[in-house]
C-alpha atoms as a PDB file:
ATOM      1  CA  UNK A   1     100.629 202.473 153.799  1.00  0.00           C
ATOM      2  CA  UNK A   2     103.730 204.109 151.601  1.00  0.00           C
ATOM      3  CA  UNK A   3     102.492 205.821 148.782  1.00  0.00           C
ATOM      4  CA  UNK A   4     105.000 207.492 145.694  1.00  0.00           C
ATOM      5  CA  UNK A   5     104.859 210.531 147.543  1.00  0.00           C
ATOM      6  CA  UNK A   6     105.779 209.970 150.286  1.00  0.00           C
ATOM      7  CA  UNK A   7     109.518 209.548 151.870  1.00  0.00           C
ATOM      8  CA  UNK A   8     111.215 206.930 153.586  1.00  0.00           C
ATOM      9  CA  UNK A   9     112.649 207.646 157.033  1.00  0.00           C
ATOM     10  CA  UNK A  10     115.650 208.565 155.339  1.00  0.00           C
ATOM     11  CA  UNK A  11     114.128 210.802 152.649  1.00  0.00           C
ATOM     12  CA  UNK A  12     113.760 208.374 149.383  1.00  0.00           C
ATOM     13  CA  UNK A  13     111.301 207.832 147.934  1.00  0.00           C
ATOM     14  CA  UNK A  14     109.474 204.640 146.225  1.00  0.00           C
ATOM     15  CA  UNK A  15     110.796 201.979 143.023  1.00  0.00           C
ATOM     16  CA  UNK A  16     107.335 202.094 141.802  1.00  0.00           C
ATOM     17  CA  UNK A  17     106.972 198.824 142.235  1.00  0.00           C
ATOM     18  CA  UNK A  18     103.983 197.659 143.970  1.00  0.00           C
ATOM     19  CA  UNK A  19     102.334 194.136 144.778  1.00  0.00           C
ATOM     20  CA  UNK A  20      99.347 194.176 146.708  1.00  0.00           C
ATOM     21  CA  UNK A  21      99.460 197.427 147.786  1.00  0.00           C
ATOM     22  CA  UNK A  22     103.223 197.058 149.438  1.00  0.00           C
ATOM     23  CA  UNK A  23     105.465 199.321 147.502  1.00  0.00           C
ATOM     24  CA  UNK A  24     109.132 199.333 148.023  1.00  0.00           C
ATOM     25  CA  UNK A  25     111.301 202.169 149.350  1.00  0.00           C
ATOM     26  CA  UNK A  26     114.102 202.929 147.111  1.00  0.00           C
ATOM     27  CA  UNK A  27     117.094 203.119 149.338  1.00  0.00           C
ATOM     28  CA  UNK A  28     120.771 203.253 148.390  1.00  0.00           C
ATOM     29  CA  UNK A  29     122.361 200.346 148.670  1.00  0.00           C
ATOM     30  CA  UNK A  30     125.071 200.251 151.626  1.00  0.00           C
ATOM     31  CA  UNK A  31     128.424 201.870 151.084  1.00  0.00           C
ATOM     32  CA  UNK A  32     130.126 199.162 152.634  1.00  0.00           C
ATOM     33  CA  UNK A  33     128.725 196.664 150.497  1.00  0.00           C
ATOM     34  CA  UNK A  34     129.411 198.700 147.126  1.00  0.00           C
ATOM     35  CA  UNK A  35     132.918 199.449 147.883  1.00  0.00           C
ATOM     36  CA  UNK A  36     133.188 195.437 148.463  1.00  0.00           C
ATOM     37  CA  UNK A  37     131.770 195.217 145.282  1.00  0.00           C
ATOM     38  CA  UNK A  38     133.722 197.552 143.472  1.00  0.00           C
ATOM     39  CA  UNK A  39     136.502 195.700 145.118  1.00  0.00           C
ATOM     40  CA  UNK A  40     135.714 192.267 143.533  1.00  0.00           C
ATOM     41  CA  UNK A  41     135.661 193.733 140.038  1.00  0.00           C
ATOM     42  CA  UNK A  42     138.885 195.122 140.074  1.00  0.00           C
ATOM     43  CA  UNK A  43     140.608 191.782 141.970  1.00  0.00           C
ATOM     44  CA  UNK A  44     138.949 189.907 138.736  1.00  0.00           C
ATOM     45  CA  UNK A  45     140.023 192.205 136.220  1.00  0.00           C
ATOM     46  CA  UNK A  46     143.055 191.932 138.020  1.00  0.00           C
ATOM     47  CA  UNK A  47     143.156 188.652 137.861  1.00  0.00           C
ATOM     48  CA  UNK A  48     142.781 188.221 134.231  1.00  0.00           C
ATOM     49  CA  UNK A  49     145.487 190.263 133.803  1.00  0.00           C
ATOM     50  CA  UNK A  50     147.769 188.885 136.029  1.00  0.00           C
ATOM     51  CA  UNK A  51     146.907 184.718 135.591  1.00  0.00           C
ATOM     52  CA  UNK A  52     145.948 182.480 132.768  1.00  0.00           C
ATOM     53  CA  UNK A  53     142.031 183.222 132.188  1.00  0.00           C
ATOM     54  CA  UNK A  54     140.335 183.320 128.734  1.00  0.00           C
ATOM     55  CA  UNK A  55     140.136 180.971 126.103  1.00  0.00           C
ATOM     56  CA  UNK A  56     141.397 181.943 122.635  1.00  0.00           C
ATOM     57  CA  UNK A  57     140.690 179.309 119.476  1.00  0.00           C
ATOM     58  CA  UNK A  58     143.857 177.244 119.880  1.00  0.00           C
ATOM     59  CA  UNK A  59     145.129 178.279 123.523  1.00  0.00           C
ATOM     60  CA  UNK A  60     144.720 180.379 126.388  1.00  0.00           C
ATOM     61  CA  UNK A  61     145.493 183.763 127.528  1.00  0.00           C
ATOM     62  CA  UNK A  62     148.742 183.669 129.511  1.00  0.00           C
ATOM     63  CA  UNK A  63     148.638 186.128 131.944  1.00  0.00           C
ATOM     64  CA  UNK A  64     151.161 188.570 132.893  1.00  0.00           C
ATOM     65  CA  UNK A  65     152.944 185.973 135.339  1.00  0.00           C
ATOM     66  CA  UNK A  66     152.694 183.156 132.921  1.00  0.00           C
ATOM     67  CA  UNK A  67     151.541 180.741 135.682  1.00  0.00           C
ATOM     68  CA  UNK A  68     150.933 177.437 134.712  1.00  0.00           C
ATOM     69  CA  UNK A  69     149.064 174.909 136.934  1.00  0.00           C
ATOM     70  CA  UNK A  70     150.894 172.088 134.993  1.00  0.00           C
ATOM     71  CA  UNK A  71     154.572 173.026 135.445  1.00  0.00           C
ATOM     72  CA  UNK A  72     153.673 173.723 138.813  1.00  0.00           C
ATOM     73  CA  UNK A  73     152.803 170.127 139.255  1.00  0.00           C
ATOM     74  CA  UNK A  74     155.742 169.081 137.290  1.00  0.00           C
ATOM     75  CA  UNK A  75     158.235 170.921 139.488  1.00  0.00           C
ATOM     76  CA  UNK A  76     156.513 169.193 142.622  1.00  0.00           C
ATOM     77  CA  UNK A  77     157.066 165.773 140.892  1.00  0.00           C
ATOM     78  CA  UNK A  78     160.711 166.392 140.385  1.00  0.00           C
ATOM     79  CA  UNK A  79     161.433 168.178 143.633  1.00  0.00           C
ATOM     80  CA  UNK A  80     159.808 164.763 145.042  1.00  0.00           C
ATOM     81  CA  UNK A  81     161.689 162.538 142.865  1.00  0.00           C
ATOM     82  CA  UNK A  82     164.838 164.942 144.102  1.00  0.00           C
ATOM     83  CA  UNK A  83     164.134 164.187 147.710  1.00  0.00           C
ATOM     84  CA  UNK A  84     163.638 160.278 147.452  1.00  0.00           C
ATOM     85  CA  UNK A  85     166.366 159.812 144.497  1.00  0.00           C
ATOM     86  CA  UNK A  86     169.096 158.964 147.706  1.00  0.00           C
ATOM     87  CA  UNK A  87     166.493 155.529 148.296  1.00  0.00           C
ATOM     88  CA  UNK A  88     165.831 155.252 144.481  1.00  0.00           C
ATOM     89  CA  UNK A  89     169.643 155.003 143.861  1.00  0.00           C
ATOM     90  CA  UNK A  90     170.331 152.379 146.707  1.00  0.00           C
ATOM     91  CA  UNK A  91     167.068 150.164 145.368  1.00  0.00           C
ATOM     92  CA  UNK A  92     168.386 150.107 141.971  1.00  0.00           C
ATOM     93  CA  UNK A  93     172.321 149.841 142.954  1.00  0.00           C
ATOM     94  CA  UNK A  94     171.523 147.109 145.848  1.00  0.00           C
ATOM     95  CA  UNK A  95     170.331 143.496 145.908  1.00  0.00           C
ATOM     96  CA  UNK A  96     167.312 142.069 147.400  1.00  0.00           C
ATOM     97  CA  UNK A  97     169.227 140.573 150.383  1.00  0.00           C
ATOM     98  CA  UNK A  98     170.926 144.207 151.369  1.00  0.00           C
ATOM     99  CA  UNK A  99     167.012 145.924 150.146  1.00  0.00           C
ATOM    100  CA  UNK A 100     165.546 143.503 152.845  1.00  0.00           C
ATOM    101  CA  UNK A 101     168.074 144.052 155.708  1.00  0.00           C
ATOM    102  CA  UNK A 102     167.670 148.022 155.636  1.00  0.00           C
ATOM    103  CA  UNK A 103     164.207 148.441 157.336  1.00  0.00           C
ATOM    104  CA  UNK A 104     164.068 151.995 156.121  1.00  0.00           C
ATOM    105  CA  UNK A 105     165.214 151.190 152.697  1.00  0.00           C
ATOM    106  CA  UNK A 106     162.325 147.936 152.382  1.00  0.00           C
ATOM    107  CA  UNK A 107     159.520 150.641 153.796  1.00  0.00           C
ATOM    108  CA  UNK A 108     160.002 152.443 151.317  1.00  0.00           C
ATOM    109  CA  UNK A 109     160.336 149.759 148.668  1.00  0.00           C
ATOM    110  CA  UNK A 110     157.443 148.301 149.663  1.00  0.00           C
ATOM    111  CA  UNK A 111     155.258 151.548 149.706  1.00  0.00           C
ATOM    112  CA  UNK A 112     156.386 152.712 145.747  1.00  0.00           C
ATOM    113  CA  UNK A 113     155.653 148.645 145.281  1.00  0.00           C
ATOM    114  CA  UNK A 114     152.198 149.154 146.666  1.00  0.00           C
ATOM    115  CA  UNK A 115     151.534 152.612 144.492  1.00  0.00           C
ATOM    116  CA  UNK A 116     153.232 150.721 141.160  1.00  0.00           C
ATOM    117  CA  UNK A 117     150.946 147.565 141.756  1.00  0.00           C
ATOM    118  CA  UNK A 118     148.076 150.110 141.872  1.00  0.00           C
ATOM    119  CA  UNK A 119     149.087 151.803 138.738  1.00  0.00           C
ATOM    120  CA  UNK A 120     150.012 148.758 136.112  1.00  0.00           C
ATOM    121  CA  UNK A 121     149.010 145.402 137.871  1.00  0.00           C
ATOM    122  CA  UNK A 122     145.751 146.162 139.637  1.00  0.00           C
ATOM    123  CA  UNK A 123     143.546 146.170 136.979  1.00  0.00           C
ATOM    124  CA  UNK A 124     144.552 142.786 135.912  1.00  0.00           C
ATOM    125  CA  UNK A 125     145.014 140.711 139.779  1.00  0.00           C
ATOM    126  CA  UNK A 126     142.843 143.117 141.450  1.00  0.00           C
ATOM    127  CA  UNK A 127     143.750 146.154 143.754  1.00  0.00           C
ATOM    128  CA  UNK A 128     144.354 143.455 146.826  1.00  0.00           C
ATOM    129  CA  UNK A 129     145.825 141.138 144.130  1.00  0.00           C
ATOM    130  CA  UNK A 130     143.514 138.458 144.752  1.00  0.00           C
ATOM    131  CA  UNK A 131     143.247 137.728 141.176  1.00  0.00           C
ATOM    132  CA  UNK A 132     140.562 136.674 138.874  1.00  0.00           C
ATOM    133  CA  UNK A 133     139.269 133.745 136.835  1.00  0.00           C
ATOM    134  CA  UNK A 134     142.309 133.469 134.688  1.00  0.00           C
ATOM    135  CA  UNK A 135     144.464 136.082 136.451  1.00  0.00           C
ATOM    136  CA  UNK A 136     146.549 134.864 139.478  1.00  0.00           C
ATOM    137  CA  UNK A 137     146.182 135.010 143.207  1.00  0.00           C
ATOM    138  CA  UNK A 138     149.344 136.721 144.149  1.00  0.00           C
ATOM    139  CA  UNK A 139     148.707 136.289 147.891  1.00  0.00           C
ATOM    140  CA  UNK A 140     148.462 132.376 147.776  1.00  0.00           C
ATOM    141  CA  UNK A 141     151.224 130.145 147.010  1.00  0.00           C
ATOM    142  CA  UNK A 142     150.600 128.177 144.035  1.00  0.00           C
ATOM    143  CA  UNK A 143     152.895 129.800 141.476  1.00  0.00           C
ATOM    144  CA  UNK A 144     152.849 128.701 137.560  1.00  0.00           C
ATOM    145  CA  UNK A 145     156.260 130.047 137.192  1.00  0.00           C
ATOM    146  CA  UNK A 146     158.074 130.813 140.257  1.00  0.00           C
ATOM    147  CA  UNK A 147     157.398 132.616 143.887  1.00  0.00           C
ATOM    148  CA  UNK A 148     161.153 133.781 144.761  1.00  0.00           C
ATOM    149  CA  UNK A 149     161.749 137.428 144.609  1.00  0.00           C
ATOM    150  CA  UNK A 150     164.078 136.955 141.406  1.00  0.00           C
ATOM    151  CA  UNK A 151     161.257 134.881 139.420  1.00  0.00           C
ATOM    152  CA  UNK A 152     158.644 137.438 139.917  1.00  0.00           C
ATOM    153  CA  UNK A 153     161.018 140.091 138.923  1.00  0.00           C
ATOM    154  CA  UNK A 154     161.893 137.789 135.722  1.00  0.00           C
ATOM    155  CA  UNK A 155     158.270 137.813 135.075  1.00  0.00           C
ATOM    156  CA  UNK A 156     157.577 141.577 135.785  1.00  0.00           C
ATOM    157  CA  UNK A 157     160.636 142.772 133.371  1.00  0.00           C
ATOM    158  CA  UNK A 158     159.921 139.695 130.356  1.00  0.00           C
ATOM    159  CA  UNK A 159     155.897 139.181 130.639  1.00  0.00           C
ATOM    160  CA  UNK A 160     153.962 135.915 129.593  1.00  0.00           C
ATOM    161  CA  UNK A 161     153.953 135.209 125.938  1.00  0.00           C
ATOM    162  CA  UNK A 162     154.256 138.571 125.555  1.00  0.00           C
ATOM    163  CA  UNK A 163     156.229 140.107 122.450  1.00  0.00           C
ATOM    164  CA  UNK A 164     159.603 140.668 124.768  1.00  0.00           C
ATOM    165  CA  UNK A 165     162.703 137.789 123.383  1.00  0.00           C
ATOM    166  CA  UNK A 166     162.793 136.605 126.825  1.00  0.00           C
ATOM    167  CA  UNK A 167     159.573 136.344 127.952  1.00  0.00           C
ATOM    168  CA  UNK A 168     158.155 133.372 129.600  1.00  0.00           C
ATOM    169  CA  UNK A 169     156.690 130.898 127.157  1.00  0.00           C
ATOM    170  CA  UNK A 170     154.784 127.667 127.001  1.00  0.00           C
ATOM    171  CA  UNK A 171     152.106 126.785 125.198  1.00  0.00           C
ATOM    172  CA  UNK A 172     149.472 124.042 126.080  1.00  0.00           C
ATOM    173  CA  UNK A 173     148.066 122.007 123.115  1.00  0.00           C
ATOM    174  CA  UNK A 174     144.754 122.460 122.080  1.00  0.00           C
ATOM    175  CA  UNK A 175     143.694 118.398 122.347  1.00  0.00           C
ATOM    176  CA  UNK A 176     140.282 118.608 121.158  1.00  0.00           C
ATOM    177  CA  UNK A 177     140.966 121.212 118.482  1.00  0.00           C
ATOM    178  CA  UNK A 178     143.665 119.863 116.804  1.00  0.00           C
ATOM    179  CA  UNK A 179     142.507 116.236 116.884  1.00  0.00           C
ATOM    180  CA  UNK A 180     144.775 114.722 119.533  1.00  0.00           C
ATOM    181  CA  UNK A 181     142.164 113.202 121.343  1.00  0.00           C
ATOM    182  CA  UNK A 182     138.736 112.340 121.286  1.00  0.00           C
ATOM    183  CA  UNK A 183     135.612 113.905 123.364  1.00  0.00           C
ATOM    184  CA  UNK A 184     135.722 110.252 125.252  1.00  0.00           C
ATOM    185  CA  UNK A 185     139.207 110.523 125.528  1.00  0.00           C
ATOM    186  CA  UNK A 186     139.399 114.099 126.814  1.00  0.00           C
ATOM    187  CA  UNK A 187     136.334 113.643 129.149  1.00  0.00           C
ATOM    188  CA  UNK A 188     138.435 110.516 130.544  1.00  0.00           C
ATOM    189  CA  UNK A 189     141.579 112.738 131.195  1.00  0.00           C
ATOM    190  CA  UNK A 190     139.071 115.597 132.755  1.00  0.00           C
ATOM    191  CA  UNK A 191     138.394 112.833 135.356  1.00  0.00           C
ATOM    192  CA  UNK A 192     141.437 111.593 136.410  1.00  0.00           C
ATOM    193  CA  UNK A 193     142.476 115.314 136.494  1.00  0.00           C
ATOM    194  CA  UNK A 194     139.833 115.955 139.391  1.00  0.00           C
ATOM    195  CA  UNK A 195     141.147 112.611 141.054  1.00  0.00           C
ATOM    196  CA  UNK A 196     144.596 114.024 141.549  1.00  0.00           C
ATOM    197  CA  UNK A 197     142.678 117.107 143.923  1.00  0.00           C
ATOM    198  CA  UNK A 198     140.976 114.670 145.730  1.00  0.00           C
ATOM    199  CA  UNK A 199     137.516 115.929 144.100  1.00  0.00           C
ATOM    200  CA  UNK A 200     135.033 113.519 143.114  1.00  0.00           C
ATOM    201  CA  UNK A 201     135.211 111.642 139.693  1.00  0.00           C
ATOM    202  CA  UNK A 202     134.161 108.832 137.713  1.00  0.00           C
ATOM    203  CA  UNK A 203     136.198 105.955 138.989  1.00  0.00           C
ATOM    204  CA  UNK A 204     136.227 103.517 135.750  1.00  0.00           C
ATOM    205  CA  UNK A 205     136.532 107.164 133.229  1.00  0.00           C
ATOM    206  CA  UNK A 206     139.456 108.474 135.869  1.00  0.00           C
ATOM    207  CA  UNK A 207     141.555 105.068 135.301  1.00  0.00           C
ATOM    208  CA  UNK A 208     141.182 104.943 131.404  1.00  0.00           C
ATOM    209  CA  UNK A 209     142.614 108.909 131.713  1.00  0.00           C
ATOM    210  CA  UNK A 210     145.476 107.747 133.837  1.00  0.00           C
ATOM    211  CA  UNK A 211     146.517 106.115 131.022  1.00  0.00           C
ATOM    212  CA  UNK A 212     145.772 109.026 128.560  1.00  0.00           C
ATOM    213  CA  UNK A 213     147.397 111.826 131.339  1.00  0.00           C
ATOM    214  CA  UNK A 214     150.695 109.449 131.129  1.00  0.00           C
ATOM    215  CA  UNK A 215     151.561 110.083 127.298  1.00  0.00           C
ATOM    216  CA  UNK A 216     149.944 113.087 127.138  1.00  0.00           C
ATOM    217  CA  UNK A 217     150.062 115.668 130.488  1.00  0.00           C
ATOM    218  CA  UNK A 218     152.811 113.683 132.200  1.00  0.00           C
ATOM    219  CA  UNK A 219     155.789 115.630 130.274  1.00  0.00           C
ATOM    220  CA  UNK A 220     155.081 118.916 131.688  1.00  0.00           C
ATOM    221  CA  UNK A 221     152.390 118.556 134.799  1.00  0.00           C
ATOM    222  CA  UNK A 222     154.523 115.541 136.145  1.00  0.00           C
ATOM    223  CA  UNK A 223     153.137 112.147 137.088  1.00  0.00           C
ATOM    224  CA  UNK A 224     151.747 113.179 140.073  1.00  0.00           C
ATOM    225  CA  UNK A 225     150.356 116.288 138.520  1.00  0.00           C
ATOM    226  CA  UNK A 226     152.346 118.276 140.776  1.00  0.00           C
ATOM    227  CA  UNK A 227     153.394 120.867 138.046  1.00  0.00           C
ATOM    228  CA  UNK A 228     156.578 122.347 136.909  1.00  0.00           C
ATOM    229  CA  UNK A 229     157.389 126.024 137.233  1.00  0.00           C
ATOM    230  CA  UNK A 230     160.325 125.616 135.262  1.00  0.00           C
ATOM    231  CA  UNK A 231     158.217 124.951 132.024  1.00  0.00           C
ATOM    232  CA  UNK A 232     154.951 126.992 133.240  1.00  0.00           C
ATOM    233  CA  UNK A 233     152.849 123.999 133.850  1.00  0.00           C
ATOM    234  CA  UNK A 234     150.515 124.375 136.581  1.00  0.00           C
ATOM    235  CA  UNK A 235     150.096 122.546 139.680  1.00  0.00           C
ATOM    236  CA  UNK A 236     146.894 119.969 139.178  1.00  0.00           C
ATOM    237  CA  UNK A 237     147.367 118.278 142.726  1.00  0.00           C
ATOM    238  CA  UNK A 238     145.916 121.307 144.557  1.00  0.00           C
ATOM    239  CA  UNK A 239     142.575 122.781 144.584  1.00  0.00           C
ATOM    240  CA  UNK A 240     143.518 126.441 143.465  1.00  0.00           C
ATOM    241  CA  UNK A 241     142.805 126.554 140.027  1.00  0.00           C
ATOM    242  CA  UNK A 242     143.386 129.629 137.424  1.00  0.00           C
ATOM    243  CA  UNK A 243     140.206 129.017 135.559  1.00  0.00           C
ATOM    244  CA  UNK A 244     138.345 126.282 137.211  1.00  0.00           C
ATOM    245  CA  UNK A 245     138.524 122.607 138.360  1.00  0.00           C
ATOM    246  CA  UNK A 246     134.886 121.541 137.702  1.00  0.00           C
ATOM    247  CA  UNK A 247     134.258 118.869 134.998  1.00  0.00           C
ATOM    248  CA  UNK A 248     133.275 121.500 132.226  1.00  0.00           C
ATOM    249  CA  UNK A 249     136.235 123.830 132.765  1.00  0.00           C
ATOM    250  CA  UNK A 250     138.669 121.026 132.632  1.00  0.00           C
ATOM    251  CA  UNK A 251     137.071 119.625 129.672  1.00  0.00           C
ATOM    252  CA  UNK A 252     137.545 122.973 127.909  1.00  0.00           C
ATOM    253  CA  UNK A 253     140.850 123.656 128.613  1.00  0.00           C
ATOM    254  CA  UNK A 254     141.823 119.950 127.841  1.00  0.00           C
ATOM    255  CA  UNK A 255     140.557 120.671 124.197  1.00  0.00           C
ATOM    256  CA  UNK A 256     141.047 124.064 123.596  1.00  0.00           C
ATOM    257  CA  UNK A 257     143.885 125.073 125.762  1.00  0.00           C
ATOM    258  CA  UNK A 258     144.611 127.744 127.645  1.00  0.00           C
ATOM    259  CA  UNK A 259     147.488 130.982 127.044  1.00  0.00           C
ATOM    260  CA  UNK A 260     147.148 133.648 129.188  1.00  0.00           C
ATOM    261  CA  UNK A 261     148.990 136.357 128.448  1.00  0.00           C
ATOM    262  CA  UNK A 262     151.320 139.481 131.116  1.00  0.00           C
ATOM    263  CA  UNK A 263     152.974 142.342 129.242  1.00  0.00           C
ATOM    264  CA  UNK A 264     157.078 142.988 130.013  1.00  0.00           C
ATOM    265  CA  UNK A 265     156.889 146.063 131.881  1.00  0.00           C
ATOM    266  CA  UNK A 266     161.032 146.219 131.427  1.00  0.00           C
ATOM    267  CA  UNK A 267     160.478 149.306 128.947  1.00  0.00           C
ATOM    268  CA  UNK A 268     157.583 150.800 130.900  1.00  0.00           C
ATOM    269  CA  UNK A 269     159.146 150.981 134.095  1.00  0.00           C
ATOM    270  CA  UNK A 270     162.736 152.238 135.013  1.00  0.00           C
ATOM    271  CA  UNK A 271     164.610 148.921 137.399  1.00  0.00           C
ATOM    272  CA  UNK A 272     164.237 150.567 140.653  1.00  0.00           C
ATOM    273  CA  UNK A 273     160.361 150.497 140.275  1.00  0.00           C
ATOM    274  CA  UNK A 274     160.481 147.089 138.745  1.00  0.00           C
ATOM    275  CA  UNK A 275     162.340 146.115 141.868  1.00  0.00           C
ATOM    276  CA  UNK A 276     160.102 147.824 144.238  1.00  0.00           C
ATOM    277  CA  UNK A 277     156.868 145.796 142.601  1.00  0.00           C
ATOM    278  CA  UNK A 278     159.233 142.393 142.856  1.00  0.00           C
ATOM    279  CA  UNK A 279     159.699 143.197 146.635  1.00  0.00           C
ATOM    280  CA  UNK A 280     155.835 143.818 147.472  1.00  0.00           C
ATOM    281  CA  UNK A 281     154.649 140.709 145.527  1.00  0.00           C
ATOM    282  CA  UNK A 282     156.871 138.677 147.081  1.00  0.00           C
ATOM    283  CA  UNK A 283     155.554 140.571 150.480  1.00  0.00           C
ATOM    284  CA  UNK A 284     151.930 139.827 149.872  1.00  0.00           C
ATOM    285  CA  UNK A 285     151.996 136.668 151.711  1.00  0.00           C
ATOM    286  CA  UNK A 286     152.538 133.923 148.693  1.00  0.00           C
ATOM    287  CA  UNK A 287     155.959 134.950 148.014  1.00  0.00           C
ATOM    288  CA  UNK A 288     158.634 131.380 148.269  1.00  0.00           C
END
């Protein structure tokens, strides 16, 4: 066993440390590994020189190159927008006829679509725009407004009763609320509503709404309750339905209407993007 007099094979002797009667030799570390570490102080003080490194109170030491991780992001952003600013320019210059006959120029329409839908419609119709209660199915074809590729663009640039001049407006009355009709008389109309989707109603209630649907729904759902995307009035014939076609949900919209609301993206995004989100809508499968 080592004692403090004695010397290690190479002629050091002990720490003075001891734990159970071990002690420890006290051998140099390795040259190799201090010149290493010698090496990794001066690359860091180097580096602080050299790059941005410390916090001040307000800001940041700048370093001697003045690197900045930010405009180095920025100048890959525009050296990108550089590179696909030849496709940009024929999106925003073309029509959706010549867009559609260039397979190279629809590609990449329909990839910035995809990224654009991702960015400002997603949250809203879902990231596979499969919508929500009360926020269309874009993949389906039962549009409130219209399907082409110019009436989704309309919509993208103007919103829904948004604050743009030419947004899309209409405005359903609030029955119940504002004393147009009775509970009877709005539990009546819910019934013959659910008789024009073929879903089961009331028979004798459903005939006395016929009645009630004719003066009152007729004007904008038409008489077959087929809708009218020229005044935003939903399709009642089908069963897709933007907030629900049960009994209850009927009977609440019917008497306290319903006014969903899209922003106008036309000054949030420039017209090539606005384009490019038109073309990949229309592409999701529910486009007319």
């Amino acid at each position: 066993m080592a004692n403090k007099e004695e010397k290690s094979p190479e002629g050091f002797g002990t720490t003075g440390h001891e734990w159970d009667g071990i002690e420890e030799w006290n051998n140099p570390l390795p040259k190799w590994w201090l010149y290493v570490f010698y090496a990794t102080v001066i690359w860091a003080i180097g580096y602080w020189i050299v790059y941005p490194a410390w916090p001040t109170v307000s800001s940041y030491t700048k370093g001697y190159l003045g690197y900045s991780q930010r405009a180095q992001v920025n100048k890959d952003i525009a050296a990108a927008k550089k590179q696909t600013a030849v496709f940009s320019d024929k999106i925003n210059e073309g029509d959706f006829e010549t867009i559609q006959a260039d397979p190279e120029l629809l590609s990449f329409a329909l990839a910035g679509g995809q990224a654009a839908f991702g960015d400002n419609c997603a949250p809203c119709h879902g990231r596979g725009a499969q919508g929500f209660v009360g926020y269309p199915n874009l993949r389906d074809d039962a549009w409130i407004w219209a399907g082409s590729i110019d009436g989704i663009q309309q919509t993208i640039l103007h919103g829904i009763r948004s604050d743009d001049p030419q947004t899309r407006m209409s405005m359903m009355p609030a029955f119940g609320e504002l004393g147009m009709l009775n509970r009877e008389q709005i539990s009546d109309t819910a019934e013959y509503v659910m008789s024009l989707s073929g879903n089961e109603q009331d028979a004798e209630a459903a005939a006395r709404g016929q009645e009630i649907y004719a003066t009152s729904c007729a004007a904008c759902h038409g008489p077959d309750g087929a809708g009218n995307q020229a005044l935003g009035a939903p399709n009642l014939s089908d069963e897709l339905w933007l907030y629900g076609g049960d009994k209850d949900t009927l009977v609440e919209t019917i008497t306290y209407s319903r006014a969903g609301m899209m922003p106008a993206f036309s000054e949030r995004l420039d017209p090539a993007t606005i384009k490019k989100l038109a073309i990949y809508v229309h592409s999701l499968g529910g486009g007319q």
